[in-house]
C-alpha atoms as a PDB file:
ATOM      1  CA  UNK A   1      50.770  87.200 106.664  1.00  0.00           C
ATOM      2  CA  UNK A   2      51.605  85.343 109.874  1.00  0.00           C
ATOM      3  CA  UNK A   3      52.790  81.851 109.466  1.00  0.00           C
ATOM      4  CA  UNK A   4      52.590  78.958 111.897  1.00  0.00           C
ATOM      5  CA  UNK A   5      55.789  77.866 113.589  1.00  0.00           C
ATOM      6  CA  UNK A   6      54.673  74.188 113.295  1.00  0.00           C
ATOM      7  CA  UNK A   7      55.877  72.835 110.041  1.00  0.00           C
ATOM      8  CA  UNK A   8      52.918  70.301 109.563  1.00  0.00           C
ATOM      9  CA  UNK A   9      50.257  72.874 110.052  1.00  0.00           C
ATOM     10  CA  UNK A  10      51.831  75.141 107.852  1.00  0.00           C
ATOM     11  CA  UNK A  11      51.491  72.811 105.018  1.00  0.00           C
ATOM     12  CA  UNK A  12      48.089  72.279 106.468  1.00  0.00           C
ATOM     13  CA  UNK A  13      47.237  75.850 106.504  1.00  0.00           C
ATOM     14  CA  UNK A  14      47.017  76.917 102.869  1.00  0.00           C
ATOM     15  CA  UNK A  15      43.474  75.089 102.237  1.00  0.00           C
ATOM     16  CA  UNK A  16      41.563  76.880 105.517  1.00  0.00           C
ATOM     17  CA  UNK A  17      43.482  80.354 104.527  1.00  0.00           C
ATOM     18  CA  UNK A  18      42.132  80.048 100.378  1.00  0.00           C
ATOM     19  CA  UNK A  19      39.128  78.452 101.678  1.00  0.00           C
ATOM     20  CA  UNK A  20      38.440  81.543 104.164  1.00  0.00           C
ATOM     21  CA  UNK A  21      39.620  83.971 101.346  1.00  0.00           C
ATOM     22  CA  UNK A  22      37.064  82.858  98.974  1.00  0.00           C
ATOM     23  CA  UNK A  23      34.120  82.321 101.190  1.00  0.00           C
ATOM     24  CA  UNK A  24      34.679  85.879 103.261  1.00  0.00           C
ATOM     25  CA  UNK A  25      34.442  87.656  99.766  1.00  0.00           C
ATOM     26  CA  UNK A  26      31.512  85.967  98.949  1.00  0.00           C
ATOM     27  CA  UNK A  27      29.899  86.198 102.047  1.00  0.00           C
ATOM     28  CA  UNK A  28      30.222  89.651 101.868  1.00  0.00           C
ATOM     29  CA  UNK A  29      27.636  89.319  98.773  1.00  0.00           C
ATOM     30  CA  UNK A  30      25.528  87.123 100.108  1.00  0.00           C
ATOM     31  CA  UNK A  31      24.790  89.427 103.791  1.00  0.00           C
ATOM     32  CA  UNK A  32      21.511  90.548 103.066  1.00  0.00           C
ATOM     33  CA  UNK A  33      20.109  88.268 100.633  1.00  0.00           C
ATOM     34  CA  UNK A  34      20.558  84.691 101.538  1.00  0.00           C
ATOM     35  CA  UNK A  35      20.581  83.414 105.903  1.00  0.00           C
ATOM     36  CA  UNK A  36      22.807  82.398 107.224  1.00  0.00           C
ATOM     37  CA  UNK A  37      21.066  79.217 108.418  1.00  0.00           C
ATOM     38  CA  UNK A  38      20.237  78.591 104.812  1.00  0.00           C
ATOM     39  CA  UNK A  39      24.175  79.074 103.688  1.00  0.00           C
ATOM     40  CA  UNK A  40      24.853  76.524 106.652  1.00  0.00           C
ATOM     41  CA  UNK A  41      22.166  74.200 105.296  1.00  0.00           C
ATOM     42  CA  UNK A  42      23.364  74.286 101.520  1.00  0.00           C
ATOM     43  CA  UNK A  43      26.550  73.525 101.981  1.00  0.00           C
ATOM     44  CA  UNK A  44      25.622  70.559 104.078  1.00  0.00           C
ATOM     45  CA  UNK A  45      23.537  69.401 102.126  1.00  0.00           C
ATOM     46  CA  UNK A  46      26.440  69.852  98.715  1.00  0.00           C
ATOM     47  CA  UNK A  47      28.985  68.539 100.809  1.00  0.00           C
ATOM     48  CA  UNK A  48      26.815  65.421 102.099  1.00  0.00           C
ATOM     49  CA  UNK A  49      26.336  64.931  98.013  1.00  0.00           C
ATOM     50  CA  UNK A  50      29.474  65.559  96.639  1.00  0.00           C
ATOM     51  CA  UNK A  51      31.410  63.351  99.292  1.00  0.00           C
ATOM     52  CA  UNK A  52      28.789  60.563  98.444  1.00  0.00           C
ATOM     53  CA  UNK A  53      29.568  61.010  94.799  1.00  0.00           C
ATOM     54  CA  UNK A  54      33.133  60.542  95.158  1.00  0.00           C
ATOM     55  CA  UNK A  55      32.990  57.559  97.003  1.00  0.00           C
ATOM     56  CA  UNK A  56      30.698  56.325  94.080  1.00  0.00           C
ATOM     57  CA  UNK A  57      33.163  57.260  91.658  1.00  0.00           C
ATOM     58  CA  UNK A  58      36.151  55.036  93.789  1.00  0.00           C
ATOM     59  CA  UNK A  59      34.210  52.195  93.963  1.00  0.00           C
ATOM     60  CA  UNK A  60      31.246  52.083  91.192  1.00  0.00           C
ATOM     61  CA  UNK A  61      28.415  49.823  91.197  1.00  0.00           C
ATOM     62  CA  UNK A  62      28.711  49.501  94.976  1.00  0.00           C
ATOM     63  CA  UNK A  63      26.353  50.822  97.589  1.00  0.00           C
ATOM     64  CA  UNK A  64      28.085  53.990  99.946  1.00  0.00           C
ATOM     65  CA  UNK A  65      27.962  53.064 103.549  1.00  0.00           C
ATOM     66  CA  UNK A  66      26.870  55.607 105.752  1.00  0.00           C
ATOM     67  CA  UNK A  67      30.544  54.996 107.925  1.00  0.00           C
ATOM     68  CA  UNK A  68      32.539  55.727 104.931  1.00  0.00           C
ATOM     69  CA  UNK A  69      30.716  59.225 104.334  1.00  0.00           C
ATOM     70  CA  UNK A  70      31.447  59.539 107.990  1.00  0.00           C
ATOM     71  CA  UNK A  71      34.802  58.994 108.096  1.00  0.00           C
ATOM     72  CA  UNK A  72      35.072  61.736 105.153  1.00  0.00           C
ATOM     73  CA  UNK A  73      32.103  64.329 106.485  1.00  0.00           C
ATOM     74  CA  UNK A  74      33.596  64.174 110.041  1.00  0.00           C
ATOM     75  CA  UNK A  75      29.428  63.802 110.870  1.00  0.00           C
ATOM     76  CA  UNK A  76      27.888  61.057 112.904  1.00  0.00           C
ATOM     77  CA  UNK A  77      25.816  58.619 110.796  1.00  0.00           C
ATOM     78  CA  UNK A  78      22.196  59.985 112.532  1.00  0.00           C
ATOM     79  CA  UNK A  79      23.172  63.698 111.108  1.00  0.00           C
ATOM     80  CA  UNK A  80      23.982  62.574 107.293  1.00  0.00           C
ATOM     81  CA  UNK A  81      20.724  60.608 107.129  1.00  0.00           C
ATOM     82  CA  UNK A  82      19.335  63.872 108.192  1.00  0.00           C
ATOM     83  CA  UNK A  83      21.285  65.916 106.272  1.00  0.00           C
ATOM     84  CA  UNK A  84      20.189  63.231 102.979  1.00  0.00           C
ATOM     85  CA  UNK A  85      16.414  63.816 103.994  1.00  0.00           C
ATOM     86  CA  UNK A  86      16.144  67.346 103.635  1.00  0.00           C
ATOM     87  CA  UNK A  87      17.199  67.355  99.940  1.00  0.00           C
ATOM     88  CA  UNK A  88      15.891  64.891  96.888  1.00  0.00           C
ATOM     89  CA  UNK A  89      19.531  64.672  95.126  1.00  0.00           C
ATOM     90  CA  UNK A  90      17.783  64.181  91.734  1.00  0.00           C
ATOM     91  CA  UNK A  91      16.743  67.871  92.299  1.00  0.00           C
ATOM     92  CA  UNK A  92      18.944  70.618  92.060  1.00  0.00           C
ATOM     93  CA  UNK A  93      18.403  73.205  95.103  1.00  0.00           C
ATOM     94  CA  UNK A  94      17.881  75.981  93.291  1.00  0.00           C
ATOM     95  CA  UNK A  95      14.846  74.491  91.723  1.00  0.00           C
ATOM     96  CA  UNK A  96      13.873  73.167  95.208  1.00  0.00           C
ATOM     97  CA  UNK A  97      10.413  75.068  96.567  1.00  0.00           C
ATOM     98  CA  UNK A  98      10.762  73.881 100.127  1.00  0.00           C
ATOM     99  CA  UNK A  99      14.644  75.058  99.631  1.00  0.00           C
ATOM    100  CA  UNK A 100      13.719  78.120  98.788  1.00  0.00           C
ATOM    101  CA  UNK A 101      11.499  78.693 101.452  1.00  0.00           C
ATOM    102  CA  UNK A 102      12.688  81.134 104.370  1.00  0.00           C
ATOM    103  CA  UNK A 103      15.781  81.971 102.202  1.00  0.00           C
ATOM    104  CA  UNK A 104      16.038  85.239 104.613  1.00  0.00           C
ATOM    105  CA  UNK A 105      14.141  85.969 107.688  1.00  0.00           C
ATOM    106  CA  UNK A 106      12.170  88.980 105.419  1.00  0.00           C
ATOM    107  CA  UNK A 107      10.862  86.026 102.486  1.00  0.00           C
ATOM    108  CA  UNK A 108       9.547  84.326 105.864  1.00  0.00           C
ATOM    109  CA  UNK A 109       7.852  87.222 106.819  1.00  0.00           C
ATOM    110  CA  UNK A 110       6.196  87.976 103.397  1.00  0.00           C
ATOM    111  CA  UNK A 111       5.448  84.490 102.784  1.00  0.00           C
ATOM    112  CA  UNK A 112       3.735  83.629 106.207  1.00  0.00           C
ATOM    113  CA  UNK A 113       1.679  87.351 105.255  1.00  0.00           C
ATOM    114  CA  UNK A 114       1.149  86.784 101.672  1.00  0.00           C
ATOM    115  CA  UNK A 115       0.246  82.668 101.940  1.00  0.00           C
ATOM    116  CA  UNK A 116      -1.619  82.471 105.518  1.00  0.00           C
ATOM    117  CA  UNK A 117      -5.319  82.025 105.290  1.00  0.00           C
ATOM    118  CA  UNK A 118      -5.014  84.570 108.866  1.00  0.00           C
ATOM    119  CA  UNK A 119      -3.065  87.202 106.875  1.00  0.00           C
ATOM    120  CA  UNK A 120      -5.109  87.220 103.769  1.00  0.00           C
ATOM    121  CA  UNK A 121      -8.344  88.307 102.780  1.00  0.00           C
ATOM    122  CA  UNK A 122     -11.149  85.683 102.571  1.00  0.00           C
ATOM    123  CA  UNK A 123     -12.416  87.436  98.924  1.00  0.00           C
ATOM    124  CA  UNK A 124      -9.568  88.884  96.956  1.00  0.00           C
ATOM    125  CA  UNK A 125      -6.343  86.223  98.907  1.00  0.00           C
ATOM    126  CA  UNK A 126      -4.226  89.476  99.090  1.00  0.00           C
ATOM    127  CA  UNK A 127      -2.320  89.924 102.125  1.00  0.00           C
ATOM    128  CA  UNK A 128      -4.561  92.180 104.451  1.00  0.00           C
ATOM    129  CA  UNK A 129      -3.183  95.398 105.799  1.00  0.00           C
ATOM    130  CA  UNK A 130      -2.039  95.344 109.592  1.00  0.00           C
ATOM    131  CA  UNK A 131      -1.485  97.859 112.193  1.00  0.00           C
ATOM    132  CA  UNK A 132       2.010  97.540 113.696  1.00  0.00           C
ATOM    133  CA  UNK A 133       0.826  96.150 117.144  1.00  0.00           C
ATOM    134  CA  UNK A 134      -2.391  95.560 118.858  1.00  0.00           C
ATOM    135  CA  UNK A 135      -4.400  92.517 120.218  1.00  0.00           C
ATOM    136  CA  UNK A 136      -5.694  91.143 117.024  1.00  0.00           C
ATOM    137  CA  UNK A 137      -3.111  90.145 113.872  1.00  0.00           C
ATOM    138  CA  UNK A 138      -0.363  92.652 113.786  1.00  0.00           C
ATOM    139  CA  UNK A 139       2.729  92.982 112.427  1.00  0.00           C
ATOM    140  CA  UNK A 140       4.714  92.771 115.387  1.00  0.00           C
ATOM    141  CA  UNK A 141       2.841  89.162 116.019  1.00  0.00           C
ATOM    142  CA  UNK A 142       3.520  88.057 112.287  1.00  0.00           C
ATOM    143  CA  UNK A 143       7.315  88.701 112.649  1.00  0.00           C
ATOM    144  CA  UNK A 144       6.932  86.515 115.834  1.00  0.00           C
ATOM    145  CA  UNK A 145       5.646  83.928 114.646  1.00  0.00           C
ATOM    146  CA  UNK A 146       7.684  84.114 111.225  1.00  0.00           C
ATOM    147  CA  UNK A 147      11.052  84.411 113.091  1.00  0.00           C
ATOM    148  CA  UNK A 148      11.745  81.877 115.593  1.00  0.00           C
ATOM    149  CA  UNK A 149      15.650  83.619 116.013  1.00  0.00           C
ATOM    150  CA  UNK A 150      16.456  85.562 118.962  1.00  0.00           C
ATOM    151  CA  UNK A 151      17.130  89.662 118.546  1.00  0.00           C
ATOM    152  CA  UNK A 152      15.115  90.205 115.397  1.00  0.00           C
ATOM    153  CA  UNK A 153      12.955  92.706 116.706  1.00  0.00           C
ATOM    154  CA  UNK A 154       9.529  93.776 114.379  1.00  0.00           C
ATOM    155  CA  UNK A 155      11.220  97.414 114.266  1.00  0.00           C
ATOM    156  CA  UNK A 156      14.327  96.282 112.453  1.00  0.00           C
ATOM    157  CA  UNK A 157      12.502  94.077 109.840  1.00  0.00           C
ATOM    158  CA  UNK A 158       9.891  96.573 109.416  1.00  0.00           C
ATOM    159  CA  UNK A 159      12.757  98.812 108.659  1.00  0.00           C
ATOM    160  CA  UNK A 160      14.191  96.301 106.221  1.00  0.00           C
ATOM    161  CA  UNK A 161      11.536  95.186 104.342  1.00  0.00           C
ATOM    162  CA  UNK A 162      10.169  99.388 103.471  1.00  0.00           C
ATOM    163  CA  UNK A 163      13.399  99.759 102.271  1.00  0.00           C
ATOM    164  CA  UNK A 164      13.668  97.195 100.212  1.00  0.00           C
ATOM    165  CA  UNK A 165       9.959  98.504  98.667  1.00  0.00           C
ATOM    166  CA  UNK A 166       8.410  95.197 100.022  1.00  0.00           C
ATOM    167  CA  UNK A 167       5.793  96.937 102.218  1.00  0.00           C
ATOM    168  CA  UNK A 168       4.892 100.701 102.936  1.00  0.00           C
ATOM    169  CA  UNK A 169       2.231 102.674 105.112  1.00  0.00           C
ATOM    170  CA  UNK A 170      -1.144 104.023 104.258  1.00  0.00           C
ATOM    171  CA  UNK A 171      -1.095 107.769 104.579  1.00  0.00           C
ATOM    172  CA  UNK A 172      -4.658 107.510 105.663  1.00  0.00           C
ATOM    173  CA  UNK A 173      -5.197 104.402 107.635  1.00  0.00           C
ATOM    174  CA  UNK A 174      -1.755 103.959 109.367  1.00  0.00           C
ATOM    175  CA  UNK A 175      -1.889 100.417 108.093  1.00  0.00           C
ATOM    176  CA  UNK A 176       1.129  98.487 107.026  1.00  0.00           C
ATOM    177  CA  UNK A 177       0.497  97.348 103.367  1.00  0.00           C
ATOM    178  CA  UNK A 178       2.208  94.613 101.352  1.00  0.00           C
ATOM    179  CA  UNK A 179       3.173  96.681  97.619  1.00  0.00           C
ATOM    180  CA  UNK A 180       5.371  93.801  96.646  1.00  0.00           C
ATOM    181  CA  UNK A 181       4.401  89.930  96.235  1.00  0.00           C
ATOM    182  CA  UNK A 182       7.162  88.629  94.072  1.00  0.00           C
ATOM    183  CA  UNK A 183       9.934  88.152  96.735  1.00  0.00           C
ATOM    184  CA  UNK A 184      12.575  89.168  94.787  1.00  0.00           C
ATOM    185  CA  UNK A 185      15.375  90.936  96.737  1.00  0.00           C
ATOM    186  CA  UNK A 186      17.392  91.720  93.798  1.00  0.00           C
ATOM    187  CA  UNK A 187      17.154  93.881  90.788  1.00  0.00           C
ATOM    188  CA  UNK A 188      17.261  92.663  87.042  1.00  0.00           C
ATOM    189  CA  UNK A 189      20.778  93.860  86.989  1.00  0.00           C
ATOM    190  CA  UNK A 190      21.896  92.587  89.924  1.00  0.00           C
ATOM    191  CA  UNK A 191      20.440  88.996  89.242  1.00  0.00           C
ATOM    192  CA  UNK A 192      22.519  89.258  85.798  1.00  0.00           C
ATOM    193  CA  UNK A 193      25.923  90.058  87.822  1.00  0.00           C
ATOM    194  CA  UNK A 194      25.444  87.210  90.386  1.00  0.00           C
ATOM    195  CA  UNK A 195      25.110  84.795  87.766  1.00  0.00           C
ATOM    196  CA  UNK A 196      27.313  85.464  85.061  1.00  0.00           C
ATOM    197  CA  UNK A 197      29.812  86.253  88.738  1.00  0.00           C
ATOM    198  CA  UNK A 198      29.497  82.940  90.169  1.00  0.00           C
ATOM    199  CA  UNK A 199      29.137  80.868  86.910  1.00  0.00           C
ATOM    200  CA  UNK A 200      32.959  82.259  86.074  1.00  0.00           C
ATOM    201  CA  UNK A 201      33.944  81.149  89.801  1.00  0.00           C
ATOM    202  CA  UNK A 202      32.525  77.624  89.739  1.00  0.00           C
ATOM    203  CA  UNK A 203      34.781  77.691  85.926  1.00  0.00           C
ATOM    204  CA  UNK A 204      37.909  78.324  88.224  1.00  0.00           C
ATOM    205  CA  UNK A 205      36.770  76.322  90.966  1.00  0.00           C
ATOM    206  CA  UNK A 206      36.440  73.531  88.197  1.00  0.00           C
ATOM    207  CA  UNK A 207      39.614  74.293  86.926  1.00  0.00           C
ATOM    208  CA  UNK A 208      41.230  74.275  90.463  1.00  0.00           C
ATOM    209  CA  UNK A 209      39.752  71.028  90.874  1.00  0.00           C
ATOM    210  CA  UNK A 210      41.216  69.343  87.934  1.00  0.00           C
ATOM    211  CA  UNK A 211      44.972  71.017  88.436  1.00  0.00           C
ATOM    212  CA  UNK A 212      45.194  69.398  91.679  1.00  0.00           C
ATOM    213  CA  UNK A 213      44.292  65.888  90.780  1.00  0.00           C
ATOM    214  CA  UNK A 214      46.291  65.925  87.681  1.00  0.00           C
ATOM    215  CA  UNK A 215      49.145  67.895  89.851  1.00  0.00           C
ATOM    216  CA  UNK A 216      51.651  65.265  88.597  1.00  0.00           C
ATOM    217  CA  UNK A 217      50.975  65.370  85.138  1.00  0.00           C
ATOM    218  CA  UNK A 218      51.845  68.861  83.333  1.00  0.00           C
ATOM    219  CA  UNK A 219      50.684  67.400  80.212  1.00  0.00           C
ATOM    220  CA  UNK A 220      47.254  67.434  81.780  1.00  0.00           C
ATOM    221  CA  UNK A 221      46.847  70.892  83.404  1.00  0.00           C
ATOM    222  CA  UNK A 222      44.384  73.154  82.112  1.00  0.00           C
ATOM    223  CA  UNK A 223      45.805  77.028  81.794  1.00  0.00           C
ATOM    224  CA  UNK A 224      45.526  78.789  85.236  1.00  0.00           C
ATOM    225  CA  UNK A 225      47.469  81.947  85.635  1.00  0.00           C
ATOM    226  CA  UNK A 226      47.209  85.628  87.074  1.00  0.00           C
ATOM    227  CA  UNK A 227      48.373  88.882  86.573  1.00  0.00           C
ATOM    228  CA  UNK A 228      48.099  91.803  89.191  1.00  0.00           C
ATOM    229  CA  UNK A 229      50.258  94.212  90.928  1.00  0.00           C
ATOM    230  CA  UNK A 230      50.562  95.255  94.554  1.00  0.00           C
ATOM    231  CA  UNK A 231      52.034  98.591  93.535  1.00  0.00           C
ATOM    232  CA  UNK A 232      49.110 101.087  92.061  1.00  0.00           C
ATOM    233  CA  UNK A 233      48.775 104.332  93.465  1.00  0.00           C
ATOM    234  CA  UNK A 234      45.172 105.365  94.473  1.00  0.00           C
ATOM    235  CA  UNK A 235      45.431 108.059  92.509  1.00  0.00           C
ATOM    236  CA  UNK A 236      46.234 106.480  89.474  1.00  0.00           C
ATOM    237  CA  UNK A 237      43.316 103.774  89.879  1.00  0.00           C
ATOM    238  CA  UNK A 238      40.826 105.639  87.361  1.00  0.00           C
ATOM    239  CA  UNK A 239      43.473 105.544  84.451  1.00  0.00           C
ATOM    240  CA  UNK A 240      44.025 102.120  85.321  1.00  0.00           C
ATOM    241  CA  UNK A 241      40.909 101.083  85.282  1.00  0.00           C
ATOM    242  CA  UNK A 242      40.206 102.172  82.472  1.00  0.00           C
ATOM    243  CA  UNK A 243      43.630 100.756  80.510  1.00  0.00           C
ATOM    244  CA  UNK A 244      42.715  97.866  81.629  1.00  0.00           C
ATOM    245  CA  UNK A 245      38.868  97.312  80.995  1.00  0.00           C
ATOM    246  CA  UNK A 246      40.048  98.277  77.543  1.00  0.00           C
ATOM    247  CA  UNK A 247      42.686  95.701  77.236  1.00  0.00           C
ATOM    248  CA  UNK A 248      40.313  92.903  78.653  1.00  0.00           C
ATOM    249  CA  UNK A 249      37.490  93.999  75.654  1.00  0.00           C
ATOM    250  CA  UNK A 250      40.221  93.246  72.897  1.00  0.00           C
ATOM    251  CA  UNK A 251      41.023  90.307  73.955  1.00  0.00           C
ATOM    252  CA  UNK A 252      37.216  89.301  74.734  1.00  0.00           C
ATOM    253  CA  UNK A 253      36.580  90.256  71.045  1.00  0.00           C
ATOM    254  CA  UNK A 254      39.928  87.877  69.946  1.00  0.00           C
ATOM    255  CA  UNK A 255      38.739  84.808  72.445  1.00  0.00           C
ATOM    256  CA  UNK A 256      35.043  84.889  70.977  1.00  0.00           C
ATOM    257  CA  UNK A 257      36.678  84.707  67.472  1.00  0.00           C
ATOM    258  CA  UNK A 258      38.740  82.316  68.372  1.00  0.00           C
ATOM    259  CA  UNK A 259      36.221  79.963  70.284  1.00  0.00           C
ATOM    260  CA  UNK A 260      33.618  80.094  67.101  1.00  0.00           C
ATOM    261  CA  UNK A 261      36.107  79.000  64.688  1.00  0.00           C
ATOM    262  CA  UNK A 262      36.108  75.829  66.694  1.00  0.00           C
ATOM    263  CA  UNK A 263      33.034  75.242  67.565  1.00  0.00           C
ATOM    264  CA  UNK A 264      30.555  72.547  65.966  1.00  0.00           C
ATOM    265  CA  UNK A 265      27.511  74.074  63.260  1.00  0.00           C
ATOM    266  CA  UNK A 266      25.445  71.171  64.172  1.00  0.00           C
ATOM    267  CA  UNK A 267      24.604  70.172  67.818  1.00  0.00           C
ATOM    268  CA  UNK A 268      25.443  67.061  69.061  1.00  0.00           C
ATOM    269  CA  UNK A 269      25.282  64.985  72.386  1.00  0.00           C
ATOM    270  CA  UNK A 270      29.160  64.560  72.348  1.00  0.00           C
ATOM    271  CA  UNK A 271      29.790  68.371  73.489  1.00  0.00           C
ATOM    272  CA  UNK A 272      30.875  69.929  76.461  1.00  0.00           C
ATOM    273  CA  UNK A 273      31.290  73.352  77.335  1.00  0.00           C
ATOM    274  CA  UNK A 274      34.717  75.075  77.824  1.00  0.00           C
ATOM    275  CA  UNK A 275      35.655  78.584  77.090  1.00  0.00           C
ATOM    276  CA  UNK A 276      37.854  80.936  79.590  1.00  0.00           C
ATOM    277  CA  UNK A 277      36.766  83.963  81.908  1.00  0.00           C
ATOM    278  CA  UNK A 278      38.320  87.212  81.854  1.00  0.00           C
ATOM    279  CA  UNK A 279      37.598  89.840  84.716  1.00  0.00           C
ATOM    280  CA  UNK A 280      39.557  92.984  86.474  1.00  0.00           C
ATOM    281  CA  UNK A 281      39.465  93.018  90.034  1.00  0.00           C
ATOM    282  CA  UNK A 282      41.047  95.294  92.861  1.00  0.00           C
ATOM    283  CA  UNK A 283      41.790  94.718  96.588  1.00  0.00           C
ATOM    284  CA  UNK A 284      43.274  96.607  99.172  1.00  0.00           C
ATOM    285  CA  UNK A 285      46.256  95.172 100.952  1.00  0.00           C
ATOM    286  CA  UNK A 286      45.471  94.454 104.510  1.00  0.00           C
ATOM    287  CA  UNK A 287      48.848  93.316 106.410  1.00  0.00           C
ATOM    288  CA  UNK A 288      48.128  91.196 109.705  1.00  0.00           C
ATOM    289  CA  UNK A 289      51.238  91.113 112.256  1.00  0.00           C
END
């Protein structure tokens, strides 16, 4: 780890370096399945929210001026009231049609060929078959006019989209066909991962979130700890895995025991929800000089 010679940015430099070690790993994830023009969008549009809500929270009952979520945002008043009419805040995004549109440049593609009265046909509204170029509707012209983003090419997202079993083509005609119509570019398994994944880092983020702000008050912390090692040999990764994953299910079995002994038989609307998470994890070491 390099650190900055200036002592100011050094103490500056912890949030941007945990800030870029979270979001690279997720990122990673997200390649693929979300845009990166929608990423950019929804964290505007959370950040826009979030900053509002805090300002509500220092001074309640009281409008928020747009120059006090500038000074915080670091935006120009024009972009936040842009930034506030792309999203109805009583909404959450993920319940959000119009959100949800375009989520990656393939989900424009099928839904410009699955929803278009051009791309569909007139007496069964199924997308209609299309031959890859030509003069008439084509493929190559529905990525065109899907994609406004330079260097996506019709190959490439043809490419993408048969092998993510969204499309395919007729033996016999030559014709591009649509086989999928439900948009969904994960599996059952995966969707169960990626929630049950990010619920347990919003928990920490959460947690985070209440450590700092109660950072002078020990009394008030909630229980944040880790345990790893930066000395496992490759080889002995399998037998470690394995110790481990073990470990973690006893004391999975021991935290569910101990969480329902304290829970409430009757539900109420004075509950919250609190538990802990419990995962194994492994990263390589990557020195930078």
């Amino acid at each position: 780890m390099v650190l900055l010679q200036n002592p100011t940015l050094r103490d500056i430099e912890i949030l941007p370096r945990a800030v870029e070690n979270v979001f690279r790993k997720l990122i990673r994830l997200l390649i693929g399945k979300m845009s990166l023009k929608k990423l950019q969008e929804m964290i505007q549009i959370i950040f826009v929210e979030e900053a509002e809500a805090k300002l509500r929270l220092e001074a309640p009952g009281k409008n928020v001026a747009l120059s006090k979520l500038a000074s915080i945002t670091d935006l120009d008043t024009r972009t936040i009231t842009k930034i506030r009419n792309l999203h109805d805040s009583s909404q959450s995004l993920f319940s959000n049609s119009n959100f949800l549109k375009g989520f990656t440049p393939g989900f424009k593609v099928l839904d410009l060929w699955i929803n278009d009265a051009r791309y569909t046909d007139r007496r069964t509204k199924k997308p209609v078959p299309l031959d890859f170029s030509g003069d008439g509707i084509c493929f190559e012209k529905l990525v065109e006019e899907a994609i406004t983003a330079r260097g996506v090419t019709a190959r490439s997202m043809l490419q993408r989209l048969i092998e993510n079993k969204f499309i395919q083509t007729n033996v016999n005609t030559g014709k591009l066909e649509v086989v999928r119509e439900d948009y969904i570019f994960l599996s059952d398994e995966e969707t169960d991962m990626i929630d049950i994944g990010f619920s347990a880092i919003a928990n920490l983020a959460t947690t985070v979130a209440h450590n700092v702000s109660n950072a002078s008050d020990k009394e008030a912390l909630f229980y944040q700890r880790g345990c790893w090692t930066y000395s496992i040999s490759k080889k002995r990764m399998p037998e470690f895995q394995t110790v481990m994953s073990n470990f973690l299910h006893g004391v999975d079995m021991k935290a569910k025991d101990v969480i329902a002994s304290h829970e409430d038989k009757n539900e109420t609307s004075n509950q919250l929800t609190a538990g802990i998470s419990m995962f194994y994890f492994e990263d390589e070491f990557q020195s930078s000089t």
